[in-house]
C-alpha atoms as a PDB file:
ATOM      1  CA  UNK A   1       5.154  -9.818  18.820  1.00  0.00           C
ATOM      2  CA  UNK A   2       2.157  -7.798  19.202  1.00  0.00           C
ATOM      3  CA  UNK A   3       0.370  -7.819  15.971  1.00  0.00           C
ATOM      4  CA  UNK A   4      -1.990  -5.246  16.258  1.00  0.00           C
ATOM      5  CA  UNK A   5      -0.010  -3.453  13.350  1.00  0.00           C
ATOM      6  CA  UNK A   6       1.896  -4.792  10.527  1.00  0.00           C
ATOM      7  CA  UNK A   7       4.473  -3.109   8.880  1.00  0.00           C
ATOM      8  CA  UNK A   8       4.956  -3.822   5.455  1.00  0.00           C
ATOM      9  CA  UNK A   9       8.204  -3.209   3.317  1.00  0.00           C
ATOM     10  CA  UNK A  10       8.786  -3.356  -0.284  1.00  0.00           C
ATOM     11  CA  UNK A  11      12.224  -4.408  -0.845  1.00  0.00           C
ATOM     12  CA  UNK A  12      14.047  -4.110  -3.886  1.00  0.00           C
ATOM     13  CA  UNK A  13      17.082  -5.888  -4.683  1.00  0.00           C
ATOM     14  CA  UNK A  14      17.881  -7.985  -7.900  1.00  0.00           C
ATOM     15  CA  UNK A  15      21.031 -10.121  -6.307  1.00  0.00           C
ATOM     16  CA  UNK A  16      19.137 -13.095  -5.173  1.00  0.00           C
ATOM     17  CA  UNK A  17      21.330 -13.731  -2.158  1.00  0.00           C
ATOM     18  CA  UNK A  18      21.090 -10.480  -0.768  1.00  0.00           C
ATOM     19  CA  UNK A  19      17.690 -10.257  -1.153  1.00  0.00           C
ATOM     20  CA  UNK A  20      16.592 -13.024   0.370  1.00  0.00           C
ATOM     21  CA  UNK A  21      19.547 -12.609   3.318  1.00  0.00           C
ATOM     22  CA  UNK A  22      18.358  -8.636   3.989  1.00  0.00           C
ATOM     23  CA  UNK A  23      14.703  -9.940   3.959  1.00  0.00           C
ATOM     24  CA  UNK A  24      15.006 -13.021   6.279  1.00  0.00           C
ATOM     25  CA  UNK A  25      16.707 -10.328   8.705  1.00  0.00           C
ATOM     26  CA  UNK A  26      13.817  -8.408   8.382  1.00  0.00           C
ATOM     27  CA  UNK A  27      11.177 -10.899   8.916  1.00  0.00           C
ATOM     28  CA  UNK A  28      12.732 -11.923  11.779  1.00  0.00           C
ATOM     29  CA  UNK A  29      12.626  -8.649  12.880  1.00  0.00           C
ATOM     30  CA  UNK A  30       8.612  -8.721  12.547  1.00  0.00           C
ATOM     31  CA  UNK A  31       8.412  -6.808   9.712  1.00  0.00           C
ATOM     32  CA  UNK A  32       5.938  -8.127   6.228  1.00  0.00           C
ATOM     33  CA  UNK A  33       8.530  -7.663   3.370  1.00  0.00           C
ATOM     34  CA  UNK A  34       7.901  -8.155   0.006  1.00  0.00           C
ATOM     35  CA  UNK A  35      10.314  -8.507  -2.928  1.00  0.00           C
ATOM     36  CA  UNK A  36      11.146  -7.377  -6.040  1.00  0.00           C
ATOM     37  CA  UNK A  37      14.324  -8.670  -8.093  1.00  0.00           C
ATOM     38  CA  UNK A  38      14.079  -5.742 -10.319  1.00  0.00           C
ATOM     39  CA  UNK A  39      12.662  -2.510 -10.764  1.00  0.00           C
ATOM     40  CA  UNK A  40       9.723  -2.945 -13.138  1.00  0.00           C
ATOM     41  CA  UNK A  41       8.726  -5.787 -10.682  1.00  0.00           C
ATOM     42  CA  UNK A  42       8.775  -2.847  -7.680  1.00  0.00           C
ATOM     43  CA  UNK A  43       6.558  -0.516 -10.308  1.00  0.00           C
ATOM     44  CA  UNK A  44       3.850  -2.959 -10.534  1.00  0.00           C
ATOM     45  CA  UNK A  45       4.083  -4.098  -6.973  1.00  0.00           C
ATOM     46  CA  UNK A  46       3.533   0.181  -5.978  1.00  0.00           C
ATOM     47  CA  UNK A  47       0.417   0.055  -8.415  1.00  0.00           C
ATOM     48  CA  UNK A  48      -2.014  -1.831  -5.917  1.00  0.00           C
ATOM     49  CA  UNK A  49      -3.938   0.094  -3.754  1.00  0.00           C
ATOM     50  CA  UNK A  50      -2.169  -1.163  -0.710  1.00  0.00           C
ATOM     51  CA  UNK A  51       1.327   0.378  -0.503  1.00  0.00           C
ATOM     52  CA  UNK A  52       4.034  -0.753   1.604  1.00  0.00           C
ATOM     53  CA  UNK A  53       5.108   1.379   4.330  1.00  0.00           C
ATOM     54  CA  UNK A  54       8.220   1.906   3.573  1.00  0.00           C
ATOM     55  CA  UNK A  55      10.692   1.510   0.091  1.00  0.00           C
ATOM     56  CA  UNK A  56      13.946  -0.193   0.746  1.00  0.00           C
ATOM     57  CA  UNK A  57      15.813  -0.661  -2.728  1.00  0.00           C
ATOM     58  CA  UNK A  58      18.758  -0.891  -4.558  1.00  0.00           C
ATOM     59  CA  UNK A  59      20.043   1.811  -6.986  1.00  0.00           C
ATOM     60  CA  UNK A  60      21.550   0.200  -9.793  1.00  0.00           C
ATOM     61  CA  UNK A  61      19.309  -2.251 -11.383  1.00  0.00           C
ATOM     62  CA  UNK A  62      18.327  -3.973 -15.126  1.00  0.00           C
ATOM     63  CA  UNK A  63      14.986  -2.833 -16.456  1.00  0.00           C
ATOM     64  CA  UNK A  64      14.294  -0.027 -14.415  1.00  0.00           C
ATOM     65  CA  UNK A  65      16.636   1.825 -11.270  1.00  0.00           C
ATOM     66  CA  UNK A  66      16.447   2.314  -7.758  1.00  0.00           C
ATOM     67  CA  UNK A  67      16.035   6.076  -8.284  1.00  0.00           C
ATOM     68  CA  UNK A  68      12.874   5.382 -10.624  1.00  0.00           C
ATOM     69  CA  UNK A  69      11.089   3.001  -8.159  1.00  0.00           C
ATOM     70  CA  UNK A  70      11.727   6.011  -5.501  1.00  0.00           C
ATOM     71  CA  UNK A  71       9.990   8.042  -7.437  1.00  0.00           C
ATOM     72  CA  UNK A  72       7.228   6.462  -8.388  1.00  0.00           C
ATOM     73  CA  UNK A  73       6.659   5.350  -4.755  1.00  0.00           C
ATOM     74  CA  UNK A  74       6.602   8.920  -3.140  1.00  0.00           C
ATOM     75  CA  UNK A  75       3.969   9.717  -6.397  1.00  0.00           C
ATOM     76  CA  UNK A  76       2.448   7.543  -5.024  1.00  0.00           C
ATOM     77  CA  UNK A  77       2.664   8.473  -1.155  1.00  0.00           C
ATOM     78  CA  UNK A  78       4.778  11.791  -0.694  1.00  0.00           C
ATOM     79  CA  UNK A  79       5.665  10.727   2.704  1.00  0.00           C
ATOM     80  CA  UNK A  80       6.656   7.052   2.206  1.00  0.00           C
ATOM     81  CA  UNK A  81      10.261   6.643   3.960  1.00  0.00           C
ATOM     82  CA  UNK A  82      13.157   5.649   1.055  1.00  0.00           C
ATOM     83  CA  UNK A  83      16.158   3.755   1.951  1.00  0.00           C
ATOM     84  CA  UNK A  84      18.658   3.105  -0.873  1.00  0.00           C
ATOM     85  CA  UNK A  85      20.926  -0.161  -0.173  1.00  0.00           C
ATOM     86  CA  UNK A  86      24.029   0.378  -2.664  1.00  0.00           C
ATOM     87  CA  UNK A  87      27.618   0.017  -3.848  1.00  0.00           C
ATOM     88  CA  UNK A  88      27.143   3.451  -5.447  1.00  0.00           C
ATOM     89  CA  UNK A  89      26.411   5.866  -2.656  1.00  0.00           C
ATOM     90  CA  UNK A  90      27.165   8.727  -5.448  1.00  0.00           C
ATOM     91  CA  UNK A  91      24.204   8.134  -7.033  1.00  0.00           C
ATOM     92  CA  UNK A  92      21.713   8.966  -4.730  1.00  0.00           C
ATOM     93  CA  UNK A  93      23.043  12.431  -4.272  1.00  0.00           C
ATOM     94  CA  UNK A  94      21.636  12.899  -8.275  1.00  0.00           C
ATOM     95  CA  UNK A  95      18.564  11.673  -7.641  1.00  0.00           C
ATOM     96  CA  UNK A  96      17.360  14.617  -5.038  1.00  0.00           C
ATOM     97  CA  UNK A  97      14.277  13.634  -3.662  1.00  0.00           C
ATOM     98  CA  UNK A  98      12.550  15.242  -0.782  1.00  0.00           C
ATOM     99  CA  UNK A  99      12.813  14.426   2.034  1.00  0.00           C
ATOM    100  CA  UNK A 100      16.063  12.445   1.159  1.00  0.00           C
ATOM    101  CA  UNK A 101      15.875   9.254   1.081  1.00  0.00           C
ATOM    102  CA  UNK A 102      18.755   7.368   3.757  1.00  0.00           C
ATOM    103  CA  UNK A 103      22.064   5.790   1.964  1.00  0.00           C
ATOM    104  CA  UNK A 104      23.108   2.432   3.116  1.00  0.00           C
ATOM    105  CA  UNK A 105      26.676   1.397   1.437  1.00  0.00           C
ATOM    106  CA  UNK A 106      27.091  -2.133   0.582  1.00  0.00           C
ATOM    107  CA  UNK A 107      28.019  -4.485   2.330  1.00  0.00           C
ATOM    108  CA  UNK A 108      24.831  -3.189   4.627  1.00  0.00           C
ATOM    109  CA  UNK A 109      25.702  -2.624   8.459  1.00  0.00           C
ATOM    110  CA  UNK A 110      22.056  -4.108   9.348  1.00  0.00           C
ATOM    111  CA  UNK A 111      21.528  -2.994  12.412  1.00  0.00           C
ATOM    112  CA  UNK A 112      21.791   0.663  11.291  1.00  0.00           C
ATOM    113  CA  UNK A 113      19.663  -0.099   8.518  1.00  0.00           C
ATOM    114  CA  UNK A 114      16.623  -1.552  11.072  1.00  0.00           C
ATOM    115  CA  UNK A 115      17.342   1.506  13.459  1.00  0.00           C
ATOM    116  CA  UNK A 116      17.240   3.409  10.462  1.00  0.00           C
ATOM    117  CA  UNK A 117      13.495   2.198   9.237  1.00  0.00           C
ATOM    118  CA  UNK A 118      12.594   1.963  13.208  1.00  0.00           C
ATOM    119  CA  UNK A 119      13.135   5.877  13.233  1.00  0.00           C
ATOM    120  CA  UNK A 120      11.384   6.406  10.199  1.00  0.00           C
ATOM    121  CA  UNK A 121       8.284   4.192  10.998  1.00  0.00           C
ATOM    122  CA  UNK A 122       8.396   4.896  14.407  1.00  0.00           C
ATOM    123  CA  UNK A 123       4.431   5.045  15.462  1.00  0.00           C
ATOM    124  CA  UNK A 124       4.128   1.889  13.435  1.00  0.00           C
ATOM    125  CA  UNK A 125       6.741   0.186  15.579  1.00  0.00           C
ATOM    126  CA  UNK A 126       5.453   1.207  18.264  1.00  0.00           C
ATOM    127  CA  UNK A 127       2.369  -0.868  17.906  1.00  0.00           C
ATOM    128  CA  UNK A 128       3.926  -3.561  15.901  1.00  0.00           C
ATOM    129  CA  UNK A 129       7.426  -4.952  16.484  1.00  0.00           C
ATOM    130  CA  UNK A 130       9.489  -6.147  19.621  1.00  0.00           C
ATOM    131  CA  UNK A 131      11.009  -3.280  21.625  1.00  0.00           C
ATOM    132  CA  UNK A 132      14.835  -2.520  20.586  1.00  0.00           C
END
């Protein structure tokens, strides 16, 4: 992998397993990921001045939700691509955030969930991760 660029990930998930599953995937994918097993772990982690490039979390969470995190990421940087991983699709209709953020239903189909972030970070990718 050319490493000119890193992309970094914040991902947000607070069932171990699937955290650590969905972020191997995306290591091995050359991507930095970071995690969070809940919400007010994510808020903290968006306080440092270096952001993550993009936000993928889960909605329902203890301590503080998905929807919350989202938020306080694009306060953070408006343009920051959003992907919600959940088994309550439903709720990311309420949250309306522009631009919306992409809905991935659990179980996660994780190939459409990398071509998903490879569309949204696309001139990253470019310089930083392994052609398609």
């Amino acid at each position: 992998m050319d490493t000119k660029a890193t992309v970094k990930l914040l991902l947000v998930e607070d069932e171990a397993t699937s955290a650590r599953t969905l972020a191997r995937l995306l290591r091995e994918d050359g991507f930095e990921v970071e995690v969070a097993f809940n919400g007010a772990d994510a808020i903290g982690k968006l306080t440092r001045d270096t952001l993550p490039d993009a936000l993928v979390t889960d909605l329902r969470m203890p301590l503080v939700d998905g929807m919350a995190v989202a938020r306080y990421a694009r306060s953070r940087r408006p343009e920051m691509p959003v992907v919600f991983v959940t088994g309550y699709p439903q709720l990311a209709a309420a949250g309306r955030l522009d631009p919306a953020p992409a809905v991935h239903t659990k179980p996660v189909d994780y190939r459409e969930l990398r071509r998903h972030l490879c569309d949204a970070l696309q001139g990253l990718l470019a310089r930083a991760l392994p052609a398609l």
